[in-house]
PDB file of N, CA and C in Angstrom:
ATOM      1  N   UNK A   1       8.100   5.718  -9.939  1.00  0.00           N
ATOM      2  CA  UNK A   1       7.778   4.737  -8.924  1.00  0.00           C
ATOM      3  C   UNK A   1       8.659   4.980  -7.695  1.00  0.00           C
ATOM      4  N   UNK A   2       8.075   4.496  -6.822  1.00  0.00           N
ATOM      5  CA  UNK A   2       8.865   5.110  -5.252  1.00  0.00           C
ATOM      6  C   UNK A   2      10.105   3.748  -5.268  1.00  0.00           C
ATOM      7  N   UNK A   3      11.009   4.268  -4.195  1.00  0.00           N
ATOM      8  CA  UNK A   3      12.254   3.145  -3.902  1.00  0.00           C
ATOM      9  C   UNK A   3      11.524   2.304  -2.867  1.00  0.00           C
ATOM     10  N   UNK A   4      11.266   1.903  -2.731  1.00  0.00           N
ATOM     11  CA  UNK A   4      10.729   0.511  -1.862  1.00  0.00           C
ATOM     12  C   UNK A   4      11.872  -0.620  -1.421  1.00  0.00           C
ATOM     13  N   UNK A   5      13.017  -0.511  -2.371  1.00  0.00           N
ATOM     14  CA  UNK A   5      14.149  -1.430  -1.862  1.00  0.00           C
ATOM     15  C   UNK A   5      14.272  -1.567  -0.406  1.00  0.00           C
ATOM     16  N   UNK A   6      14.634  -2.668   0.365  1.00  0.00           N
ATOM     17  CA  UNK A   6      15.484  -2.419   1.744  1.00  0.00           C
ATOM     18  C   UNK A   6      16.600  -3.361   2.047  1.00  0.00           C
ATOM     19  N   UNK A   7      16.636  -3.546   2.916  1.00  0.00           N
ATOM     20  CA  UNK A   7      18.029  -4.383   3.164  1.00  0.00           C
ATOM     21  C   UNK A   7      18.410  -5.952   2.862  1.00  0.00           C
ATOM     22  N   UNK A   8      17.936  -5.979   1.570  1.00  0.00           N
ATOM     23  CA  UNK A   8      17.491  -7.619   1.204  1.00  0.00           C
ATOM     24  C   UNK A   8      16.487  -8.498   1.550  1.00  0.00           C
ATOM     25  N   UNK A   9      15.580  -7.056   2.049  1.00  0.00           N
ATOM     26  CA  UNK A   9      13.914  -8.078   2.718  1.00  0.00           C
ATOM     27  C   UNK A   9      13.327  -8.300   1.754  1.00  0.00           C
ATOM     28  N   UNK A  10      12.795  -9.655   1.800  1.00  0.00           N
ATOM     29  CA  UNK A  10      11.465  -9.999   1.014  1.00  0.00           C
ATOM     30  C   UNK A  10      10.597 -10.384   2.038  1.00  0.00           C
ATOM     31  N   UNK A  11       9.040  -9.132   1.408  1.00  0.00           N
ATOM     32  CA  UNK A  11       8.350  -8.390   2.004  1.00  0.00           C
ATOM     33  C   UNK A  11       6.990  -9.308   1.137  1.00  0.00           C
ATOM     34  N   UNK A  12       6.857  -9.839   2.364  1.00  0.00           N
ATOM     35  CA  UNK A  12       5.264 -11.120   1.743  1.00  0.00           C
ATOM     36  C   UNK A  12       4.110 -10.129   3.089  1.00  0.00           C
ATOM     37  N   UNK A  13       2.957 -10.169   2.165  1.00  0.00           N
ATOM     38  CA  UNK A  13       1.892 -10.262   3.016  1.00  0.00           C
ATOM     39  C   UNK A  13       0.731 -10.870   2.576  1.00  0.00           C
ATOM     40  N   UNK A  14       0.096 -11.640   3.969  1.00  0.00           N
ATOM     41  CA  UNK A  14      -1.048 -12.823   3.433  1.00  0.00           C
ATOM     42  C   UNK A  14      -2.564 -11.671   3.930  1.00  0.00           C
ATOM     43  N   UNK A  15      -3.960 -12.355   3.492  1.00  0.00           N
ATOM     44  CA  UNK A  15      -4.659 -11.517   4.018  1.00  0.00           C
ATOM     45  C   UNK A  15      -6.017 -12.634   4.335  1.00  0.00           C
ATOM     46  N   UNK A  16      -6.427 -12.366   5.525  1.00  0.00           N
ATOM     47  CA  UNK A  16      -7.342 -13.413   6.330  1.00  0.00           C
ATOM     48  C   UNK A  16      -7.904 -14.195   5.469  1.00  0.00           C
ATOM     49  N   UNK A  17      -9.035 -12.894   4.053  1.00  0.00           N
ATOM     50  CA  UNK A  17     -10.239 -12.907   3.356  1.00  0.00           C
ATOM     51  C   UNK A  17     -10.122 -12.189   2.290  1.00  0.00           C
ATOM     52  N   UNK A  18     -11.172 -12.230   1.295  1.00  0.00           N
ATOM     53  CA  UNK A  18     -10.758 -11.539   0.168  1.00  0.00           C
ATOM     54  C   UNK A  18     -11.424 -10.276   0.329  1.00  0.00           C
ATOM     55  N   UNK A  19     -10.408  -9.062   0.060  1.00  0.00           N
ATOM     56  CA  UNK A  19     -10.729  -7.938   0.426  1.00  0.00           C
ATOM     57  C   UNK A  19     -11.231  -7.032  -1.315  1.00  0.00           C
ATOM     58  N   UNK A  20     -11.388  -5.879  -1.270  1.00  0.00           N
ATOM     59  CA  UNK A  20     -11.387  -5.334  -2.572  1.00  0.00           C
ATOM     60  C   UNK A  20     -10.175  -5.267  -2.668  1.00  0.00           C
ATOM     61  N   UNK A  21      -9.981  -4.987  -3.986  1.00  0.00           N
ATOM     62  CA  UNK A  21      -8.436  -4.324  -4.498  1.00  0.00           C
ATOM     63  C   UNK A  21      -8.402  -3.285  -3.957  1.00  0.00           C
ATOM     64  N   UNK A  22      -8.907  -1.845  -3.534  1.00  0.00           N
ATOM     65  CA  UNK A  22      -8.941  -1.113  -2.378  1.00  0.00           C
ATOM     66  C   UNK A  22      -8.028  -1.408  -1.174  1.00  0.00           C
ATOM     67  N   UNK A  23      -8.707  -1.988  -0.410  1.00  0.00           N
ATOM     68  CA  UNK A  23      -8.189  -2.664   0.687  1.00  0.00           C
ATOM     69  C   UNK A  23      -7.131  -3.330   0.620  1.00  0.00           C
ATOM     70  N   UNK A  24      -7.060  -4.206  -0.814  1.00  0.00           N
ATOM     71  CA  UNK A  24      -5.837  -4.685  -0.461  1.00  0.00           C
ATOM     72  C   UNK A  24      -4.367  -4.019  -1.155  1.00  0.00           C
ATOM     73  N   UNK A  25      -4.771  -3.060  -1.597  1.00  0.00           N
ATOM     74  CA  UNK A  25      -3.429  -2.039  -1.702  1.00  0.00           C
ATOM     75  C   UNK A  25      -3.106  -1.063  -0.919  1.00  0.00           C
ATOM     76  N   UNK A  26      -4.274  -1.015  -0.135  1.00  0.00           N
ATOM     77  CA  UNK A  26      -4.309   0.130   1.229  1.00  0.00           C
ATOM     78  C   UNK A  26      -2.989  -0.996   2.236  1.00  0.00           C
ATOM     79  N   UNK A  27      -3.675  -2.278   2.863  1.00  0.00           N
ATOM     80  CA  UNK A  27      -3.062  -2.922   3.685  1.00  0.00           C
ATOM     81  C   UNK A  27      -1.714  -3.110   2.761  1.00  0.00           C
ATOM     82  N   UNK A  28      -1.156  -3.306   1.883  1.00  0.00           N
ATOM     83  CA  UNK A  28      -0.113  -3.630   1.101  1.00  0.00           C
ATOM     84  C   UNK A  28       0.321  -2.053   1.260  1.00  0.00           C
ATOM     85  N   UNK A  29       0.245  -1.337   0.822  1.00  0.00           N
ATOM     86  CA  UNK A  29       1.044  -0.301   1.217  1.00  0.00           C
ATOM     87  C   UNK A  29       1.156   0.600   2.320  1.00  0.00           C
ATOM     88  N   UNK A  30       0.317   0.590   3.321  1.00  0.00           N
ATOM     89  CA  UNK A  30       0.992   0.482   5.130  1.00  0.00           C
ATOM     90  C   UNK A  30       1.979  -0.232   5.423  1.00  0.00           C
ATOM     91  N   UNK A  31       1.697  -1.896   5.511  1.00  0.00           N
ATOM     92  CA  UNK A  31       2.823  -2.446   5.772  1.00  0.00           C
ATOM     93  C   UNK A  31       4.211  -2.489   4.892  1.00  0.00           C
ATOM     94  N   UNK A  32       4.284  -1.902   3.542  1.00  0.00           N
ATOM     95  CA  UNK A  32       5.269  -1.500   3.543  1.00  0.00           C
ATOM     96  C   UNK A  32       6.053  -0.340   4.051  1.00  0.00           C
ATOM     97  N   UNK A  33       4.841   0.489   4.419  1.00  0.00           N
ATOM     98  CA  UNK A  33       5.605   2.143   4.861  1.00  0.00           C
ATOM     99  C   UNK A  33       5.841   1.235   6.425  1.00  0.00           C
ATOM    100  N   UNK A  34       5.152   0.535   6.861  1.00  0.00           N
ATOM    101  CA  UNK A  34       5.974   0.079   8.071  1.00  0.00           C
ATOM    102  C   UNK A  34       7.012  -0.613   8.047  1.00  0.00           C
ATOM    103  N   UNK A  35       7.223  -1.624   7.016  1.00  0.00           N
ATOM    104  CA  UNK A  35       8.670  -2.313   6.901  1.00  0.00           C
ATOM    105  C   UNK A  35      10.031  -1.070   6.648  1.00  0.00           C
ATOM    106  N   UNK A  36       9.320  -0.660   5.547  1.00  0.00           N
ATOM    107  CA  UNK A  36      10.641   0.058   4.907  1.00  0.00           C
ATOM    108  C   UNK A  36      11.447   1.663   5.739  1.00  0.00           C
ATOM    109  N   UNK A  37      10.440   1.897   6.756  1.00  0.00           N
ATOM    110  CA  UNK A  37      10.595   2.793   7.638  1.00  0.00           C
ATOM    111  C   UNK A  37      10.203   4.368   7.685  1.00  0.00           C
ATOM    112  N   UNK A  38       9.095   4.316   6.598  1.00  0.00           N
ATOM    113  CA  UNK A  38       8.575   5.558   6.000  1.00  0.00           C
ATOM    114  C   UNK A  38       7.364   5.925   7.105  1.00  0.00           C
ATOM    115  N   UNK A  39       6.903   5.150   8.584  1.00  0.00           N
ATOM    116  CA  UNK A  39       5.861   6.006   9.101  1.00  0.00           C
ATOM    117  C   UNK A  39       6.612   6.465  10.245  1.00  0.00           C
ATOM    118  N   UNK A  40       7.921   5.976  10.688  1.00  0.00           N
ATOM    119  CA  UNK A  40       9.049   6.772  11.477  1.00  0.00           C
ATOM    120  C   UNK A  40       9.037   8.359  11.140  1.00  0.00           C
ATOM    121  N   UNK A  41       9.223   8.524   9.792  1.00  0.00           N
ATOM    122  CA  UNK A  41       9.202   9.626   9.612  1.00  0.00           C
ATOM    123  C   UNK A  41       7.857  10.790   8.740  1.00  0.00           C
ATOM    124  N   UNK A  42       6.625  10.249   8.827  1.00  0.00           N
ATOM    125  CA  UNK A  42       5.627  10.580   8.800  1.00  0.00           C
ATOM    126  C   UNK A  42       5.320  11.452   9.860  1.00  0.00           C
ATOM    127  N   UNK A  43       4.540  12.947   9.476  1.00  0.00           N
ATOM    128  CA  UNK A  43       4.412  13.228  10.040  1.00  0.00           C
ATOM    129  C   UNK A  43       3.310  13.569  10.758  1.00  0.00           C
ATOM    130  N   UNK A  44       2.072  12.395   9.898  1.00  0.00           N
ATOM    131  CA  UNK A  44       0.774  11.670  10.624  1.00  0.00           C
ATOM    132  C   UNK A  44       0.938  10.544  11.580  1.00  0.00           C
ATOM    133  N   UNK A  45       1.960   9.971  11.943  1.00  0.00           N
ATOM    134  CA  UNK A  45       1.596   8.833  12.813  1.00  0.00           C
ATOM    135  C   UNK A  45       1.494   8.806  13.990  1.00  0.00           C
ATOM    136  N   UNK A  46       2.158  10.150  14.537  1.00  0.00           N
ATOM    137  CA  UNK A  46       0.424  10.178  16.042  1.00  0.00           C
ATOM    138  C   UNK A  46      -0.720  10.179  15.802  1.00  0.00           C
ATOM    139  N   UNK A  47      -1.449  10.609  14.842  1.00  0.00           N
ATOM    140  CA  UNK A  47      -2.772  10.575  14.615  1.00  0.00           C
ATOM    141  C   UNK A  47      -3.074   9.319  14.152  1.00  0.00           C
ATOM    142  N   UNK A  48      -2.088   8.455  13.379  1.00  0.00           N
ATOM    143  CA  UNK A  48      -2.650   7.207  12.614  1.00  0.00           C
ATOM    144  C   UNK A  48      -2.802   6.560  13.558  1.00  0.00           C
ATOM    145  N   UNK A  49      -1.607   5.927  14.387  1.00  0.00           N
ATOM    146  CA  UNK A  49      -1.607   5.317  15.513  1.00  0.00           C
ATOM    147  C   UNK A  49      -2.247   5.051  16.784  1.00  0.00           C
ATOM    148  N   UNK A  50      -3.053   6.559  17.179  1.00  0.00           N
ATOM    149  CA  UNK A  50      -4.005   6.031  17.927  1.00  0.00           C
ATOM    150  C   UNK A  50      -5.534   6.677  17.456  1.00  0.00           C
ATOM    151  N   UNK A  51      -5.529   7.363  16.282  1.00  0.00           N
ATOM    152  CA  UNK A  51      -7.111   7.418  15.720  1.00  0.00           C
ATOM    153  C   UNK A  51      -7.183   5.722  15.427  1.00  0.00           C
ATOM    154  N   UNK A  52      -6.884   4.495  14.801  1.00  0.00           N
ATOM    155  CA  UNK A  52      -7.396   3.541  14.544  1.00  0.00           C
ATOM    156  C   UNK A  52      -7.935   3.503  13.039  1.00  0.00           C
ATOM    157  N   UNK A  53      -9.472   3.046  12.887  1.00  0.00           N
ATOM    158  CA  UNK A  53     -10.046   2.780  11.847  1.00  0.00           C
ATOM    159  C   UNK A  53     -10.911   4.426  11.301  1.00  0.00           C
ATOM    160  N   UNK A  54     -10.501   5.324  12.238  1.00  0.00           N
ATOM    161  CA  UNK A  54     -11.728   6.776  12.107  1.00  0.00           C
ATOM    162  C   UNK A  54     -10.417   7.309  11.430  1.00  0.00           C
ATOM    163  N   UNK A  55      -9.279   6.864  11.364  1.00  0.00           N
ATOM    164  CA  UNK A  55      -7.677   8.022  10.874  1.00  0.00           C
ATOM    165  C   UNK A  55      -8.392   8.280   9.313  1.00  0.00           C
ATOM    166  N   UNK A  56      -8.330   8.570   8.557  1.00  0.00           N
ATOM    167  CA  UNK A  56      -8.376   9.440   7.186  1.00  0.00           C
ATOM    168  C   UNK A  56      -7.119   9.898   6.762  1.00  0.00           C
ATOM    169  N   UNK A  57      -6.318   8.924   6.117  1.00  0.00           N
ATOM    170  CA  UNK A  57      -5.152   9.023   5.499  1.00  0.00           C
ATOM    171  C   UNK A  57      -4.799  10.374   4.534  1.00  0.00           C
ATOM    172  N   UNK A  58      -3.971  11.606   4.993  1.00  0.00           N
ATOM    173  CA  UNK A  58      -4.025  12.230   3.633  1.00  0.00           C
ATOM    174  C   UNK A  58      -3.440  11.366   2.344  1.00  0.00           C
ATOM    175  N   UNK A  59      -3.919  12.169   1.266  1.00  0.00           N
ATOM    176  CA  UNK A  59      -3.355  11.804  -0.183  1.00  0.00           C
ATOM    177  C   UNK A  59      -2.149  11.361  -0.090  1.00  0.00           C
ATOM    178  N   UNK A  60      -1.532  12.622   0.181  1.00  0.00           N
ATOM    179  CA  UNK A  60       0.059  12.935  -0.090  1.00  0.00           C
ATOM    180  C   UNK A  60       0.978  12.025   1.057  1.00  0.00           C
ATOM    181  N   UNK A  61       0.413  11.451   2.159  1.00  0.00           N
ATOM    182  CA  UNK A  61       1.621  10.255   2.796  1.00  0.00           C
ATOM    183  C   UNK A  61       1.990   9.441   1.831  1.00  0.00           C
ATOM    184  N   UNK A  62       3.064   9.213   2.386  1.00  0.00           N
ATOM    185  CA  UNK A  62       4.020   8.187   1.176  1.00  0.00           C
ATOM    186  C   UNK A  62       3.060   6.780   1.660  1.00  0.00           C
ATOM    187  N   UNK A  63       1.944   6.310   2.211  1.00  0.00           N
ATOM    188  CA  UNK A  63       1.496   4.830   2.009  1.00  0.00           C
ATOM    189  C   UNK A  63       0.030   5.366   1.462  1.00  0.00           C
ATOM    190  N   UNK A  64      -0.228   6.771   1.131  1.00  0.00           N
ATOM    191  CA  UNK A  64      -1.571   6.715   0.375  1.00  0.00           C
ATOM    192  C   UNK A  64      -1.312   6.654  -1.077  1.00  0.00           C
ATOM    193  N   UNK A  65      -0.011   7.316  -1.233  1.00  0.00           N
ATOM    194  CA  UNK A  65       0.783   7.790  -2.772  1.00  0.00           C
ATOM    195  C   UNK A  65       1.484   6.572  -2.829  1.00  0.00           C
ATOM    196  N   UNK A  66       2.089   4.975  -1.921  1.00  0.00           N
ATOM    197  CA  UNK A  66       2.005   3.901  -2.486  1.00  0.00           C
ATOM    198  C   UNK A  66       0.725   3.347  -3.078  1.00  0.00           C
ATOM    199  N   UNK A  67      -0.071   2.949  -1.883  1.00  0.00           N
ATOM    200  CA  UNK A  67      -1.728   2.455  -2.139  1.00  0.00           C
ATOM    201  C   UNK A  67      -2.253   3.313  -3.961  1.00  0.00           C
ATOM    202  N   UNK A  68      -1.847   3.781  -4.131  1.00  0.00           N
ATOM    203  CA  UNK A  68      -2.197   4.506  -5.601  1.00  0.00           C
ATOM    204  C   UNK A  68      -1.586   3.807  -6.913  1.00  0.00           C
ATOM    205  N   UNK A  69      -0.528   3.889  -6.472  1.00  0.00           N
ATOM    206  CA  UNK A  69       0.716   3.315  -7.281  1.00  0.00           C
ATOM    207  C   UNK A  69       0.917   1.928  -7.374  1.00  0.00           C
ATOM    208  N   UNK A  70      -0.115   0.964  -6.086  1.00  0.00           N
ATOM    209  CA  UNK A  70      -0.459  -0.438  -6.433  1.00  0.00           C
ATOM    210  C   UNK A  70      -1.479  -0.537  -6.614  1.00  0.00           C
ATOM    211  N   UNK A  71      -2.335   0.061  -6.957  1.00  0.00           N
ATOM    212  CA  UNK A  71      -3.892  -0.066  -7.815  1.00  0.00           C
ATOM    213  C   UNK A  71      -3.855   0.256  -9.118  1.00  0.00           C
ATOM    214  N   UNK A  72      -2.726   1.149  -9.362  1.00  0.00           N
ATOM    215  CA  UNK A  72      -2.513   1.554 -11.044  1.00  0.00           C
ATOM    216  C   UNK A  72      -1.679   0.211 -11.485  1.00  0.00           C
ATOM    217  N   UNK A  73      -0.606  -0.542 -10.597  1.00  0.00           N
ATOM    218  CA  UNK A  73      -0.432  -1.680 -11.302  1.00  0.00           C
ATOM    219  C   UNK A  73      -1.142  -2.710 -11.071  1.00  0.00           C
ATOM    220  N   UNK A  74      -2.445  -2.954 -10.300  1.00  0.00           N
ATOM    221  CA  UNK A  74      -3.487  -4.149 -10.158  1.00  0.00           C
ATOM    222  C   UNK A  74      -4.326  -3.716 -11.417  1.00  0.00           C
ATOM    223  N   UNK A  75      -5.061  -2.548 -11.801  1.00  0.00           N
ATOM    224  CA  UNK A  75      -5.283  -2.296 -13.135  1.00  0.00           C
ATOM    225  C   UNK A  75      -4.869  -2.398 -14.396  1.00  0.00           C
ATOM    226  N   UNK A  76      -3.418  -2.267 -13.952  1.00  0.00           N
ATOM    227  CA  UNK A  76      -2.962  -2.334 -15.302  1.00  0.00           C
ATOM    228  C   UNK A  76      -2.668  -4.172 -15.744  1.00  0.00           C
ATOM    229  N   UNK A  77      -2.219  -4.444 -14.654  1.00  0.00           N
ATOM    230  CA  UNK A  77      -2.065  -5.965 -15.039  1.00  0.00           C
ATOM    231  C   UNK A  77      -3.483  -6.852 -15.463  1.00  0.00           C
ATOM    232  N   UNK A  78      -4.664  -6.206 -14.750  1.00  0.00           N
ATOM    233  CA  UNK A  78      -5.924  -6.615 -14.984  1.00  0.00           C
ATOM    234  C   UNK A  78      -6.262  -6.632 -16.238  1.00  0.00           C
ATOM    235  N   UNK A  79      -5.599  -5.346 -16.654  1.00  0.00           N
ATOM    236  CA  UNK A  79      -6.421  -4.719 -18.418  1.00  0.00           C
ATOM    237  C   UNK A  79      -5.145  -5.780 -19.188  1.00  0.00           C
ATOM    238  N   UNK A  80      -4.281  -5.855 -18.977  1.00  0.00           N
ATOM    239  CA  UNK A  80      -3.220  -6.834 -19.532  1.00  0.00           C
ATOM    240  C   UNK A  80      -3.881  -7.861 -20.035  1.00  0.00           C
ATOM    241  N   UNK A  81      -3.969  -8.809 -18.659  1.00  0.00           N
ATOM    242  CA  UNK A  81      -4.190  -9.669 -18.473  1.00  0.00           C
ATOM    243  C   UNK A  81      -5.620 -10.386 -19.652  1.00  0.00           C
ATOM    244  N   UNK A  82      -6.910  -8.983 -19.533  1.00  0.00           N
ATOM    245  CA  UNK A  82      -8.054  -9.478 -20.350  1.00  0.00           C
ATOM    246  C   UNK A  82      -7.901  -9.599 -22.000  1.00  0.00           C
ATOM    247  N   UNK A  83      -6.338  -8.856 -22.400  1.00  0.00           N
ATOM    248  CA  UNK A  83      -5.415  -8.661 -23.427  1.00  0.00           C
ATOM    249  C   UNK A  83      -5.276  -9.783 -24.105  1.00  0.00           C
ATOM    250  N   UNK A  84      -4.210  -9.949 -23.155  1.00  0.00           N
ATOM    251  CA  UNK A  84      -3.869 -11.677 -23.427  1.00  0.00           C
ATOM    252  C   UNK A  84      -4.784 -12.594 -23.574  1.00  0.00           C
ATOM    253  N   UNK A  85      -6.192 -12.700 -22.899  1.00  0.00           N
ATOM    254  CA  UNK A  85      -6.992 -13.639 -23.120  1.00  0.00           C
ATOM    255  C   UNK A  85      -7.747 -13.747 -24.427  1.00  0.00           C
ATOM    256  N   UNK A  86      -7.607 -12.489 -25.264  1.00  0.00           N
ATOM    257  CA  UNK A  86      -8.446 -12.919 -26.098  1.00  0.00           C
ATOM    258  C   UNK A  86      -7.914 -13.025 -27.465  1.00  0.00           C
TER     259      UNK A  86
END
């Protein structure tokens, strides 16, 4: 799992509408590569920044390889979760 720690931030994000789990581990892990300071040193974010919604994230940025790594735990807590229920 990646270090995500930072300087004693607690790192909330709300979201307008209900998005897919997609989306909402995509937006959950941007804004952490923006909190934690990982698109400073990206070396897509001229292109992210002003391509917009047409950018095409590679794999391998550290907020596509987060976005991965919070869908394997929205799954996994999901499959948990239907665990416990029965």
């Amino acid at each position: 799992m990646m270090d995500i720690s930072g300087a004693e931030i607690k790192h909330i994000t709300m979201f307008d509408r209900q998005y897919s789990p997609e989306k909402q581990a995509e937006g959950l892990a941007i804004s952490q590569a923006i909190v934690y300071g990982h698109c400073d040193k990206c070396g897509f974010l001229s292109q992210c920044s002003t391509q917009g919604e047409e950018f095409q994230f590679p794999v391998f940025a550290w907020c596509m390889r987060r976005k991965a790594e919070i869908l394997a735990d929205m799954r996994k807590e999901e499959t948990d979760g239907h665990r416990d229920a029965d």
